[in-house]
PDB file of N, CA and C in Angstrom:
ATOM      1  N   UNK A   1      21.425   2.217  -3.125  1.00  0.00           N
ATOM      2  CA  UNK A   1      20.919   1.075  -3.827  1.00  0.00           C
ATOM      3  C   UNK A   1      19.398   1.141  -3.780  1.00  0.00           C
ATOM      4  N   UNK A   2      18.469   0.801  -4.576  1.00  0.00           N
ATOM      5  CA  UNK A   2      17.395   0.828  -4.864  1.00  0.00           C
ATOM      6  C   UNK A   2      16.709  -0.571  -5.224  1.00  0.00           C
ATOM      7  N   UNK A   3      15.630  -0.561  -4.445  1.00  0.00           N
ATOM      8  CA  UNK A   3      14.943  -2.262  -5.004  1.00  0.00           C
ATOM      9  C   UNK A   3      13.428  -1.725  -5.209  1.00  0.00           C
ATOM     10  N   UNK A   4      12.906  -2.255  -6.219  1.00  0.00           N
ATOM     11  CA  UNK A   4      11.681  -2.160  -6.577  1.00  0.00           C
ATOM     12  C   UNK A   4      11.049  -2.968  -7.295  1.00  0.00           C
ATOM     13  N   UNK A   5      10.102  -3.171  -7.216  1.00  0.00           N
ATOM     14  CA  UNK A   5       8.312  -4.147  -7.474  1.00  0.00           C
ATOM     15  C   UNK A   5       7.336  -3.633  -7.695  1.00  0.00           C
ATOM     16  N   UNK A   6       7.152  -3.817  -9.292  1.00  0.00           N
ATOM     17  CA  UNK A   6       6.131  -3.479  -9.675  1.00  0.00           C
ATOM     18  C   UNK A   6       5.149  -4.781 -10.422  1.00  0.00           C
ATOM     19  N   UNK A   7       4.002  -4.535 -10.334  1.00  0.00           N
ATOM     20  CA  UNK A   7       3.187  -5.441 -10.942  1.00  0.00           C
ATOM     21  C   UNK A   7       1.652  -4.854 -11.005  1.00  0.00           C
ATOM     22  N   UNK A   8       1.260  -5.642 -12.448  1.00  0.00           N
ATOM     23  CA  UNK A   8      -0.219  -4.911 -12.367  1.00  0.00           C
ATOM     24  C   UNK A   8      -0.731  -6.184 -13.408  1.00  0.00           C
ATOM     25  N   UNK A   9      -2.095  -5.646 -13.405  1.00  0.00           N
ATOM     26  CA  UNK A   9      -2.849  -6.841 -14.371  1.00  0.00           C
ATOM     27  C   UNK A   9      -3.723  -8.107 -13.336  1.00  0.00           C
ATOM     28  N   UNK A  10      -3.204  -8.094 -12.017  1.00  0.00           N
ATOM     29  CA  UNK A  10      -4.079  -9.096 -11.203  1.00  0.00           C
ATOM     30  C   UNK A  10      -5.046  -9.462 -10.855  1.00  0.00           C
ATOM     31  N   UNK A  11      -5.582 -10.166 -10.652  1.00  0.00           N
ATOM     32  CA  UNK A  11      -7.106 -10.147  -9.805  1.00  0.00           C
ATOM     33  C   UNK A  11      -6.654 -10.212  -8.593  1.00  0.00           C
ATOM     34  N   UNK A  12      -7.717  -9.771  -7.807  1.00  0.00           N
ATOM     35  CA  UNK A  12      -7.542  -9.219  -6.415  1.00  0.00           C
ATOM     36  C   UNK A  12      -7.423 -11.159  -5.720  1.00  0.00           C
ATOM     37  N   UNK A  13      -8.721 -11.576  -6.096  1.00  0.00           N
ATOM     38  CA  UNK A  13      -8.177 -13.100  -5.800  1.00  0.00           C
ATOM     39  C   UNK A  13      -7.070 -13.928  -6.210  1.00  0.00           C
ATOM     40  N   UNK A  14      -6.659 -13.434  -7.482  1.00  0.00           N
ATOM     41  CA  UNK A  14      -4.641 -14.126  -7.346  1.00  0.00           C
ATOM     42  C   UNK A  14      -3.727 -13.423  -6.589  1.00  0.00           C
ATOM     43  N   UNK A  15      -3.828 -12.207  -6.211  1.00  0.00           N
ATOM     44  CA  UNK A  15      -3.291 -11.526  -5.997  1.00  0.00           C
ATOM     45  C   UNK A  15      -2.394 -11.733  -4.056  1.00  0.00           C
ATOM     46  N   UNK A  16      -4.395 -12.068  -3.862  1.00  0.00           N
ATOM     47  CA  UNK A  16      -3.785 -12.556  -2.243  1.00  0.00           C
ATOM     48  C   UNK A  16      -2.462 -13.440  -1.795  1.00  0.00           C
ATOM     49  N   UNK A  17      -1.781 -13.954  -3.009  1.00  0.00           N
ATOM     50  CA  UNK A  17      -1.120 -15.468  -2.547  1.00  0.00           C
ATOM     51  C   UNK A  17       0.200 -15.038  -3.386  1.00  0.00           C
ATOM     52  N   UNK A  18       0.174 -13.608  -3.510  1.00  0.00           N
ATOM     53  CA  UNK A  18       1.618 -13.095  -4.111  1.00  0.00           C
ATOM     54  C   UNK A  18       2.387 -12.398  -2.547  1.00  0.00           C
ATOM     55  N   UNK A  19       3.528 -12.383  -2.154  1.00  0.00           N
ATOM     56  CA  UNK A  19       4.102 -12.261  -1.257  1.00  0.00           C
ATOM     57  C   UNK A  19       4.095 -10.869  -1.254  1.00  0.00           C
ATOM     58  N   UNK A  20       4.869 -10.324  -2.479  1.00  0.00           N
ATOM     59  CA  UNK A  20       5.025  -9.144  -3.022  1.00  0.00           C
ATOM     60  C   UNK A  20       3.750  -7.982  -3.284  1.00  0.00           C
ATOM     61  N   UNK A  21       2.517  -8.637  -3.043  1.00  0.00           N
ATOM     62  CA  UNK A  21       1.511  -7.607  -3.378  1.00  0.00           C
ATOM     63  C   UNK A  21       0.444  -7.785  -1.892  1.00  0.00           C
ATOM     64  N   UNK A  22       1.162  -8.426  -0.846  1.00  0.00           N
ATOM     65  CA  UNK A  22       0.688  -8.948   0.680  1.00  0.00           C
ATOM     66  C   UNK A  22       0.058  -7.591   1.191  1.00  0.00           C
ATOM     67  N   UNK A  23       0.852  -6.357   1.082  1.00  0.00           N
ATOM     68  CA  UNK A  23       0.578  -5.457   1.796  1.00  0.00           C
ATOM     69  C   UNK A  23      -0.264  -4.359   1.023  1.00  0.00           C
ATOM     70  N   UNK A  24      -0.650  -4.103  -0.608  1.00  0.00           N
ATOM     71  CA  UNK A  24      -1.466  -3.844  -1.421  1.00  0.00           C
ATOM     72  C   UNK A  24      -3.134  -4.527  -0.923  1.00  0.00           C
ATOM     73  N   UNK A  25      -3.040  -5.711  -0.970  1.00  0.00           N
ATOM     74  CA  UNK A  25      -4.215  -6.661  -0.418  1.00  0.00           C
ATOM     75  C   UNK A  25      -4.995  -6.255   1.019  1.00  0.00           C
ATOM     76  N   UNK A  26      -3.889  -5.938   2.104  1.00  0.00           N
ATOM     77  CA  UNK A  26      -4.330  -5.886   2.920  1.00  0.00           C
ATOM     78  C   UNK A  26      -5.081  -4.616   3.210  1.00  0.00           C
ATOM     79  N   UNK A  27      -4.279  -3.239   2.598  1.00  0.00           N
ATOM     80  CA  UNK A  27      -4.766  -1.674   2.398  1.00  0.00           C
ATOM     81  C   UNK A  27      -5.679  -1.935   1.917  1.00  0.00           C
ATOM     82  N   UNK A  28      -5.785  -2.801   0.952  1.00  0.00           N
ATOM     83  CA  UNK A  28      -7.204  -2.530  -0.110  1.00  0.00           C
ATOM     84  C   UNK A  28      -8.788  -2.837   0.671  1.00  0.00           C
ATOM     85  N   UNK A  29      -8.681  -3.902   1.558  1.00  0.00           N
ATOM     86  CA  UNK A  29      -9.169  -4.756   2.296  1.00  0.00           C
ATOM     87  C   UNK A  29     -10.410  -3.525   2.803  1.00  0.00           C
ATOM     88  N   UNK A  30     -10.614  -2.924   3.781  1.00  0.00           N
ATOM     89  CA  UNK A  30     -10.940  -2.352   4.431  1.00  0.00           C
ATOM     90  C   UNK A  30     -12.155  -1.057   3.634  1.00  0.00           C
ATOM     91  N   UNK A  31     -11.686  -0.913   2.217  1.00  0.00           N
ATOM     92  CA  UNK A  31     -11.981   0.037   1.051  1.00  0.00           C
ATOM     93  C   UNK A  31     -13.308  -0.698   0.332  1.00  0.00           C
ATOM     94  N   UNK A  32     -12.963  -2.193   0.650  1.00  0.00           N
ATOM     95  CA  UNK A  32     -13.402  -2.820  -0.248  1.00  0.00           C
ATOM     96  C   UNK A  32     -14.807  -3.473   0.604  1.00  0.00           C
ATOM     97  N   UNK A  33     -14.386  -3.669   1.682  1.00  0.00           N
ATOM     98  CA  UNK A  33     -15.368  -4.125   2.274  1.00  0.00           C
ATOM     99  C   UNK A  33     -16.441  -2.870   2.661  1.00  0.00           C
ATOM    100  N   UNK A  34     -16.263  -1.815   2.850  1.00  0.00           N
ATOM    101  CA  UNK A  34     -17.108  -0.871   2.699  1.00  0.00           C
ATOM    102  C   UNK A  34     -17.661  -0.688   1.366  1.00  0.00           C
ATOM    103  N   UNK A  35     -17.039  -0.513   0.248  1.00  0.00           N
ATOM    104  CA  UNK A  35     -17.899  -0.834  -0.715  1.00  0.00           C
ATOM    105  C   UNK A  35     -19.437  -2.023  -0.713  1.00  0.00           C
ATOM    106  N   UNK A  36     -18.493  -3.007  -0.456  1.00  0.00           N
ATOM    107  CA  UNK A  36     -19.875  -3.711  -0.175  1.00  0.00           C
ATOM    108  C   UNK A  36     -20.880  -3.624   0.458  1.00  0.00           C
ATOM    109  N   UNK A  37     -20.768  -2.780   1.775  1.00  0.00           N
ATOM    110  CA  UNK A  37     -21.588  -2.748   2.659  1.00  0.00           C
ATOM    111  C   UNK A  37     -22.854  -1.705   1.919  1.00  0.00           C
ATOM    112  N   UNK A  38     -22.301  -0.721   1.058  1.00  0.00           N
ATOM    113  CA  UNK A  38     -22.626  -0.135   0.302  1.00  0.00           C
ATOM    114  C   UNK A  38     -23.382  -0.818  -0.919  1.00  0.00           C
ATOM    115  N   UNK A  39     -23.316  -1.968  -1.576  1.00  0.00           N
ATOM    116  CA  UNK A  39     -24.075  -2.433  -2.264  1.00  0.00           C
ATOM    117  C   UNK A  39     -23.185  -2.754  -3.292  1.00  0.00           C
ATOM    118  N   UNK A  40     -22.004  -2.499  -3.740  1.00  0.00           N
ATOM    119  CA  UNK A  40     -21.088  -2.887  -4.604  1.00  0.00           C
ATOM    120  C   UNK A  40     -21.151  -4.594  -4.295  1.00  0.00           C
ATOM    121  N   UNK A  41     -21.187  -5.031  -5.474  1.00  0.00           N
ATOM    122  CA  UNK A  41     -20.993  -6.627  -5.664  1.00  0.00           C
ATOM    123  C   UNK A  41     -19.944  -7.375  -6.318  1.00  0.00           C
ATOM    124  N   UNK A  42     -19.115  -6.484  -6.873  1.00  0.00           N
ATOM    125  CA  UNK A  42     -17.803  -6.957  -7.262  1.00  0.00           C
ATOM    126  C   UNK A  42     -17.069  -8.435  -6.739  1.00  0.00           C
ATOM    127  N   UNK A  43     -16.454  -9.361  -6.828  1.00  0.00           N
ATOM    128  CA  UNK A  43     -16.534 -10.463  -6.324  1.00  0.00           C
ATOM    129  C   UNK A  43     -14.606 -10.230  -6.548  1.00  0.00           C
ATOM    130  N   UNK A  44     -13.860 -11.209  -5.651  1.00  0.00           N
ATOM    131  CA  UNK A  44     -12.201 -10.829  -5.285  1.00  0.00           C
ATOM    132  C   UNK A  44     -12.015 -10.877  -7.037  1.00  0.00           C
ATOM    133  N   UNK A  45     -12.511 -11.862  -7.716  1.00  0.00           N
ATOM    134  CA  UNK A  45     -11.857 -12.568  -8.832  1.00  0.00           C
ATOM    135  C   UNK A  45     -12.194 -11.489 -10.141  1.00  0.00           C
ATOM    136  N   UNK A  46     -12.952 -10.356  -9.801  1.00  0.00           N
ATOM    137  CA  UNK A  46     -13.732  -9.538 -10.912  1.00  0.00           C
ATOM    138  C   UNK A  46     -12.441  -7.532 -10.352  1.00  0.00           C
ATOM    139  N   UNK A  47     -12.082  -7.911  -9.325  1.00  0.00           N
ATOM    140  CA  UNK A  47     -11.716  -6.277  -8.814  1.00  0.00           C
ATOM    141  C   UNK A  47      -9.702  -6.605  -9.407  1.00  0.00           C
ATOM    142  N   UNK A  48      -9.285  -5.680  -9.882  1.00  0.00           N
ATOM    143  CA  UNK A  48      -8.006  -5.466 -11.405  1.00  0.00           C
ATOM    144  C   UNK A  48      -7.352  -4.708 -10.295  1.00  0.00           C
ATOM    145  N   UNK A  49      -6.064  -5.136 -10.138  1.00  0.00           N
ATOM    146  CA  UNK A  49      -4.722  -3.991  -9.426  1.00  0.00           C
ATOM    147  C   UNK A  49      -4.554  -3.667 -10.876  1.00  0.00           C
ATOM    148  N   UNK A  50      -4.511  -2.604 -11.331  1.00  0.00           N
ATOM    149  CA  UNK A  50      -4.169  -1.760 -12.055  1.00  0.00           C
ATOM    150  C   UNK A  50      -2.668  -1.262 -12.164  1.00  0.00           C
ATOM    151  N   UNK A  51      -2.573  -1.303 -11.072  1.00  0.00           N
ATOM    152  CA  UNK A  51      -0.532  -0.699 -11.097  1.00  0.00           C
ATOM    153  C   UNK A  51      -0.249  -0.934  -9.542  1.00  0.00           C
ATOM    154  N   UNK A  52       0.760  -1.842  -9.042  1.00  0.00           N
ATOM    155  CA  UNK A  52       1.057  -1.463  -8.308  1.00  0.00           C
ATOM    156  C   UNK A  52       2.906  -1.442  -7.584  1.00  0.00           C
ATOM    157  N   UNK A  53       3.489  -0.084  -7.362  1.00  0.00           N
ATOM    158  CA  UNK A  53       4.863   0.159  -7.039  1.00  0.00           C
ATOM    159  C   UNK A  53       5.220  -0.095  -5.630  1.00  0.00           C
ATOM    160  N   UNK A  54       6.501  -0.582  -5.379  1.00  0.00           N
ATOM    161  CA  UNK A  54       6.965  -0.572  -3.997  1.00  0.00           C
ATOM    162  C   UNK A  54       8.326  -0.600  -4.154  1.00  0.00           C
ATOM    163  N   UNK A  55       9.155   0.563  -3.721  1.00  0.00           N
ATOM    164  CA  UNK A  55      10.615   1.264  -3.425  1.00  0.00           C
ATOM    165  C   UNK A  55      11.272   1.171  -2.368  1.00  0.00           C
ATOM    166  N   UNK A  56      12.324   0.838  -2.344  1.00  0.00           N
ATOM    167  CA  UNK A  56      13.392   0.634  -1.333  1.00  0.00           C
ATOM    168  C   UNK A  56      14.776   1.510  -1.584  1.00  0.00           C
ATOM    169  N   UNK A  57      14.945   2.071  -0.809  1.00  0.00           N
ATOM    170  CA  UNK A  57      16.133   2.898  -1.399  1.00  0.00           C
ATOM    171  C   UNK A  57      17.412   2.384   0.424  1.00  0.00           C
ATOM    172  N   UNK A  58      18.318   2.058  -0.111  1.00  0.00           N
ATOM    173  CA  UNK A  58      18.731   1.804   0.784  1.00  0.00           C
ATOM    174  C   UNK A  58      20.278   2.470   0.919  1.00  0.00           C
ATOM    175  N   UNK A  59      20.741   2.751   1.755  1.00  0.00           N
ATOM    176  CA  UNK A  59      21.904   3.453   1.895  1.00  0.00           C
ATOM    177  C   UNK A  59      23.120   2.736   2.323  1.00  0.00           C
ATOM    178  N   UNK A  60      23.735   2.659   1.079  1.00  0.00           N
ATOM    179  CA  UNK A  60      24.855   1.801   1.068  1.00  0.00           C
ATOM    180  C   UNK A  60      26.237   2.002   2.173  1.00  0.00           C
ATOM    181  N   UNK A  61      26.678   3.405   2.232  1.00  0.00           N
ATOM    182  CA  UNK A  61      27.250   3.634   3.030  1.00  0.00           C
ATOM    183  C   UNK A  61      27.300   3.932   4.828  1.00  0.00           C
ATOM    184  N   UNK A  62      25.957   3.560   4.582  1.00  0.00           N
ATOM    185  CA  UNK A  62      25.858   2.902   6.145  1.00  0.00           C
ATOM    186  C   UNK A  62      25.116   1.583   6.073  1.00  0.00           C
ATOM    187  N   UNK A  63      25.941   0.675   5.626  1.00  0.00           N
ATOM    188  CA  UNK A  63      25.482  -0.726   6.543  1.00  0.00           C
ATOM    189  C   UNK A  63      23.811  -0.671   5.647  1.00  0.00           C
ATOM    190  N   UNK A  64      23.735  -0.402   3.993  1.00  0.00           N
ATOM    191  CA  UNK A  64      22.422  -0.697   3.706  1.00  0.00           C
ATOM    192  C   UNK A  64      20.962  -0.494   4.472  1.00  0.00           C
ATOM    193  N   UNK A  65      21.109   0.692   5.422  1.00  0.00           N
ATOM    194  CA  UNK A  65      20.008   1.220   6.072  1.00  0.00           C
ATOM    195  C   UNK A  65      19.323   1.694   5.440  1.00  0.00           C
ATOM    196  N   UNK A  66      17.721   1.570   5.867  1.00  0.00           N
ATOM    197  CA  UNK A  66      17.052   1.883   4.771  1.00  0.00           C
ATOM    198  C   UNK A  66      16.470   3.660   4.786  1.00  0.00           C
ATOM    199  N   UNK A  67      16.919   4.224   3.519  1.00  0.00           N
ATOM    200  CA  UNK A  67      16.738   5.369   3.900  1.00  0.00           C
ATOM    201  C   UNK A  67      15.269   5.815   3.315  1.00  0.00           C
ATOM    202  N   UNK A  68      14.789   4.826   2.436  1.00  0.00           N
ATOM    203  CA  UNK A  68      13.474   5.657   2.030  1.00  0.00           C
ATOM    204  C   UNK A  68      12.747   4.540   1.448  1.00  0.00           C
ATOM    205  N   UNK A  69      11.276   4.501   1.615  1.00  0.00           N
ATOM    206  CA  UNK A  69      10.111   3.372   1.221  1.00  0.00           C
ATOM    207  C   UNK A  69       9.471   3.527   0.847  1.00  0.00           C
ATOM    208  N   UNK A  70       8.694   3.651  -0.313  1.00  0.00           N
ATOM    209  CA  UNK A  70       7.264   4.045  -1.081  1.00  0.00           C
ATOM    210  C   UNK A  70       6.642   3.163  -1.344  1.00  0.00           C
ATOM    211  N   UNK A  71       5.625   2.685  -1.284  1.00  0.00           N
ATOM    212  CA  UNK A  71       4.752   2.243  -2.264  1.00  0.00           C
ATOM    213  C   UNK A  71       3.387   2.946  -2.496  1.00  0.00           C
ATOM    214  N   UNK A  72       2.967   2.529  -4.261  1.00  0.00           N
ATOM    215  CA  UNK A  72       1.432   3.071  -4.477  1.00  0.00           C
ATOM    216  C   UNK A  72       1.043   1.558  -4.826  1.00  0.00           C
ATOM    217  N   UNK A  73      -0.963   1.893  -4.997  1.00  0.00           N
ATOM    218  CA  UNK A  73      -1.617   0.898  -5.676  1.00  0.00           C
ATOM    219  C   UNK A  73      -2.520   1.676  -6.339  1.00  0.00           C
ATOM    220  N   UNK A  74      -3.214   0.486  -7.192  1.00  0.00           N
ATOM    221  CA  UNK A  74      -4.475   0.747  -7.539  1.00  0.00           C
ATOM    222  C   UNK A  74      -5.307  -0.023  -8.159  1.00  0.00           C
ATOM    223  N   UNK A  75      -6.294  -0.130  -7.464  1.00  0.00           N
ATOM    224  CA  UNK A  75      -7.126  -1.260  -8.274  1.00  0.00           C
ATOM    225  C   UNK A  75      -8.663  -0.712  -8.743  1.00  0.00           C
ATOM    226  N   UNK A  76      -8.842  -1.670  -9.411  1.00  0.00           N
ATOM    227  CA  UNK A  76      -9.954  -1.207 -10.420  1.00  0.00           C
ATOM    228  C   UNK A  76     -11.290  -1.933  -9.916  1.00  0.00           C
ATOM    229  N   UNK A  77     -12.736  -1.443  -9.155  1.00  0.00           N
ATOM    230  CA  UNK A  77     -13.179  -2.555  -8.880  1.00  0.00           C
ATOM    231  C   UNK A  77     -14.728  -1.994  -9.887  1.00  0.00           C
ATOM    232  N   UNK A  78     -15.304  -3.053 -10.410  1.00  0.00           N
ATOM    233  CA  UNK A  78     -16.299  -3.008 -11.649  1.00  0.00           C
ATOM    234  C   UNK A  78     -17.455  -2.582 -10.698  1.00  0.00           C
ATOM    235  N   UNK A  79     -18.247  -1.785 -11.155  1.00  0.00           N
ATOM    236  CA  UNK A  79     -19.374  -1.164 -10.756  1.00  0.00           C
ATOM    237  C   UNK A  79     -20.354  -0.485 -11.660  1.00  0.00           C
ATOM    238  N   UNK A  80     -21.491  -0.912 -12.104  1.00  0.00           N
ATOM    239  CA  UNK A  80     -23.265  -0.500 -12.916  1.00  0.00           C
ATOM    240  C   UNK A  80     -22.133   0.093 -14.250  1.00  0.00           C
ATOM    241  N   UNK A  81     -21.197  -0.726 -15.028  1.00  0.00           N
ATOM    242  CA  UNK A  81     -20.793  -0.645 -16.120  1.00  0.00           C
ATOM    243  C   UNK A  81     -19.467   0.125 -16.410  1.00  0.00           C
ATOM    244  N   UNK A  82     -19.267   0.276 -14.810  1.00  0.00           N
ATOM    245  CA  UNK A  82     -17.875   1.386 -15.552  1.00  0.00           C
ATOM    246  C   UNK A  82     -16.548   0.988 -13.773  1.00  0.00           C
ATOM    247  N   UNK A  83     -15.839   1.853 -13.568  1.00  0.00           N
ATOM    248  CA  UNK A  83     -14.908   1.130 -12.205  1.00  0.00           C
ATOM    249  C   UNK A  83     -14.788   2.295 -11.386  1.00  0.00           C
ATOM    250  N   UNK A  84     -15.078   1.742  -9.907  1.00  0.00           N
ATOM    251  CA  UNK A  84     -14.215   2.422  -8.698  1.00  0.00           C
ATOM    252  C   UNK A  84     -12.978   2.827  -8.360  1.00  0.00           C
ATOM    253  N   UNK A  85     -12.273   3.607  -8.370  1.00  0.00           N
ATOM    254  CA  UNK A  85     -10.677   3.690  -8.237  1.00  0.00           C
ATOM    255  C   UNK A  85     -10.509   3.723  -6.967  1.00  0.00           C
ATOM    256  N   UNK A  86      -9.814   2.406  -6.969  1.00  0.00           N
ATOM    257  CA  UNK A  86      -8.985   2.557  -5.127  1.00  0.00           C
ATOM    258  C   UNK A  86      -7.672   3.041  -4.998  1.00  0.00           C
ATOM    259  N   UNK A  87      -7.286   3.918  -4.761  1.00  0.00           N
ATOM    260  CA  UNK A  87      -6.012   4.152  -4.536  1.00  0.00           C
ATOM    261  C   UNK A  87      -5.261   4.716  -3.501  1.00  0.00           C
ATOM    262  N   UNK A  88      -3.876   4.354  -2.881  1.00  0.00           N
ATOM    263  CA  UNK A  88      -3.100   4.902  -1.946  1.00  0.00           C
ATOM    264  C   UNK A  88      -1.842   5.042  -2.337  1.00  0.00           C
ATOM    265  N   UNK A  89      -1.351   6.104  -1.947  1.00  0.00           N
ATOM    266  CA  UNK A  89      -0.010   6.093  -1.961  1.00  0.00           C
ATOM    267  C   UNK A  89       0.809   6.357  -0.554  1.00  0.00           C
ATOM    268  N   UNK A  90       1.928   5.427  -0.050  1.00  0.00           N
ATOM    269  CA  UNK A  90       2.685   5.701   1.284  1.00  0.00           C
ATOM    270  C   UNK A  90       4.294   6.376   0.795  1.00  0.00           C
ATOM    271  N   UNK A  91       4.691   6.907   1.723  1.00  0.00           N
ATOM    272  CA  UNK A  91       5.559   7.463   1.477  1.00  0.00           C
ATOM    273  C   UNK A  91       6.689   8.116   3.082  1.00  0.00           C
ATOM    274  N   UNK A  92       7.629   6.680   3.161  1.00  0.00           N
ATOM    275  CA  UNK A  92       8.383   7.224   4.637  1.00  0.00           C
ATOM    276  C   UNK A  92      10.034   7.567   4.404  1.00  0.00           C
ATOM    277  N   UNK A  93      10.670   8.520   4.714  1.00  0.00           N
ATOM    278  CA  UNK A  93      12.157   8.435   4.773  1.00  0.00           C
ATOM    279  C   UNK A  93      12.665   8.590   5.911  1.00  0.00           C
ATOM    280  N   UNK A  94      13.816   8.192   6.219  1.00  0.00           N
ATOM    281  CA  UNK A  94      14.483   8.286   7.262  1.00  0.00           C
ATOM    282  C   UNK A  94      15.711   8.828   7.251  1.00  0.00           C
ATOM    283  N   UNK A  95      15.411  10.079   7.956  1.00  0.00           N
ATOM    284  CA  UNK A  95      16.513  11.081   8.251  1.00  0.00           C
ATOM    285  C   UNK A  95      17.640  10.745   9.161  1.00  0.00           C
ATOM    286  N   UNK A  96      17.866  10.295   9.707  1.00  0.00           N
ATOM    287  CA  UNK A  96      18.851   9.526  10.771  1.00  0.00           C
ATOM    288  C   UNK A  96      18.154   9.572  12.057  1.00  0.00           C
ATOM    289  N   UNK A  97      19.145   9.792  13.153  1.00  0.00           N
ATOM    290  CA  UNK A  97      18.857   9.675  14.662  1.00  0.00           C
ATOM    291  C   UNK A  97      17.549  10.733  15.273  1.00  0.00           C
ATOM    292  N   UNK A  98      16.810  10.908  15.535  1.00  0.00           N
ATOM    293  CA  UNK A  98      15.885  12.004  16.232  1.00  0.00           C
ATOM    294  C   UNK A  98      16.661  12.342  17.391  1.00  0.00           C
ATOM    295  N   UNK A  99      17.006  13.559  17.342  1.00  0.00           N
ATOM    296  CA  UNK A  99      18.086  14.342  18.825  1.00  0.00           C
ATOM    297  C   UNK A  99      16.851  15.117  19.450  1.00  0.00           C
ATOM    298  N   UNK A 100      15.875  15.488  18.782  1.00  0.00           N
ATOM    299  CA  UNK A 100      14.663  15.969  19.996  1.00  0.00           C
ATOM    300  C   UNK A 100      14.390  15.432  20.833  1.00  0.00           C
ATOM    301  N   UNK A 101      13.203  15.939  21.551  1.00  0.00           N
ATOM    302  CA  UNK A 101      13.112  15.787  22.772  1.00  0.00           C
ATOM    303  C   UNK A 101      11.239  15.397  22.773  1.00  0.00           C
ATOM    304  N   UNK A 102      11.046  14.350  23.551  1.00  0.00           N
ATOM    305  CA  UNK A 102       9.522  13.881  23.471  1.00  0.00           C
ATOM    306  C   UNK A 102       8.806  14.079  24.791  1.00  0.00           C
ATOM    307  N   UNK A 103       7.868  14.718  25.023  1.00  0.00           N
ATOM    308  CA  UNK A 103       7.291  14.920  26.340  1.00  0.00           C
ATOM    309  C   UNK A 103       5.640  14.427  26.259  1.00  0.00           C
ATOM    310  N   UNK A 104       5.702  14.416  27.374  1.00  0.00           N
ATOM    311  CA  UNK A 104       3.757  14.080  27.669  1.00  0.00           C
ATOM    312  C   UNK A 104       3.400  15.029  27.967  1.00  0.00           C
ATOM    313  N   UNK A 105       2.233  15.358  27.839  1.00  0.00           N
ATOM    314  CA  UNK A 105       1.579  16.499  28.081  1.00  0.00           C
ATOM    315  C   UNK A 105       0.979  16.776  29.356  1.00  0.00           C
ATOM    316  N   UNK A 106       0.974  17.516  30.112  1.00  0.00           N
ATOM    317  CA  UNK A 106       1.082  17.564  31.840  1.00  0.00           C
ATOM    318  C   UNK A 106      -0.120  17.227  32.484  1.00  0.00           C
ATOM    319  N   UNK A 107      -1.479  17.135  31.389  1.00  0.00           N
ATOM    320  CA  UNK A 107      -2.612  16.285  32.172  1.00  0.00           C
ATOM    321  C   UNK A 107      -2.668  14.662  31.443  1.00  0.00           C
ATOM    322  N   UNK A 108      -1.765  14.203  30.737  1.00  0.00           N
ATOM    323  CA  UNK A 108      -1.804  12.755  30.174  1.00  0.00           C
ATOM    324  C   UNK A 108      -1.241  12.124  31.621  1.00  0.00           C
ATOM    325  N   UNK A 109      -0.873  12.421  32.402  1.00  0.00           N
ATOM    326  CA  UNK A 109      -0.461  11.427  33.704  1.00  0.00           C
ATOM    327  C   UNK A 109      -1.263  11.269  34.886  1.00  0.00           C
TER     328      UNK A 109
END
């Protein structure tokens, strides 16, 4: 089974108060504020999500576990007449149980 969310067209300031784009906002966060520090002046209500996807693939025959999660973004933030591209893409699956074996390394103790 598969669930997915997509949305684009936002301002970064509507955007904050969408449930569904919570974790887009927060990645972006960190990108954005370095921009500024940098001299970019873009303001929340002026920077465009451009596209953004989030995938759920879930595995029906076990109990709807989730076997795989994606999401991308991208937002557009305005800069001396033309835009910054922010973008990430995540990408986790889950193979089942880990039967390896995890050790510390003999001077970590």
């Amino acid at each position: 089974m598969r669930l997915r969310v997509e949305a684009s067209g936002w301002r970064l300031s509507a955007a904050r108060g969408r449930p569904a784009l919570k974790r887009a906002v927060r990645e972006v966060e960190p990108a954005l504020a370095q921009l500024r520090k940098a001299g970019v002046t873009a303001t929340d209500g002026q920077v465009t999500l451009k596209g953004f996807t989030e995938t759920w693939d879930l595995d029906a025959a076990h109990g709807y576990r989730i076997a795989s999660h994606r999401y991308a973004f991208t937002f557009l933030v305005p800069f001396q007449g033309g835009d910054i591209t922010v973008s990430q893409e995540v990408r986790a699956d889950n193979r089942g149980v880990f039967t390896g074996r995890v050790t510390l390394p003999a001077d970590a103790m």
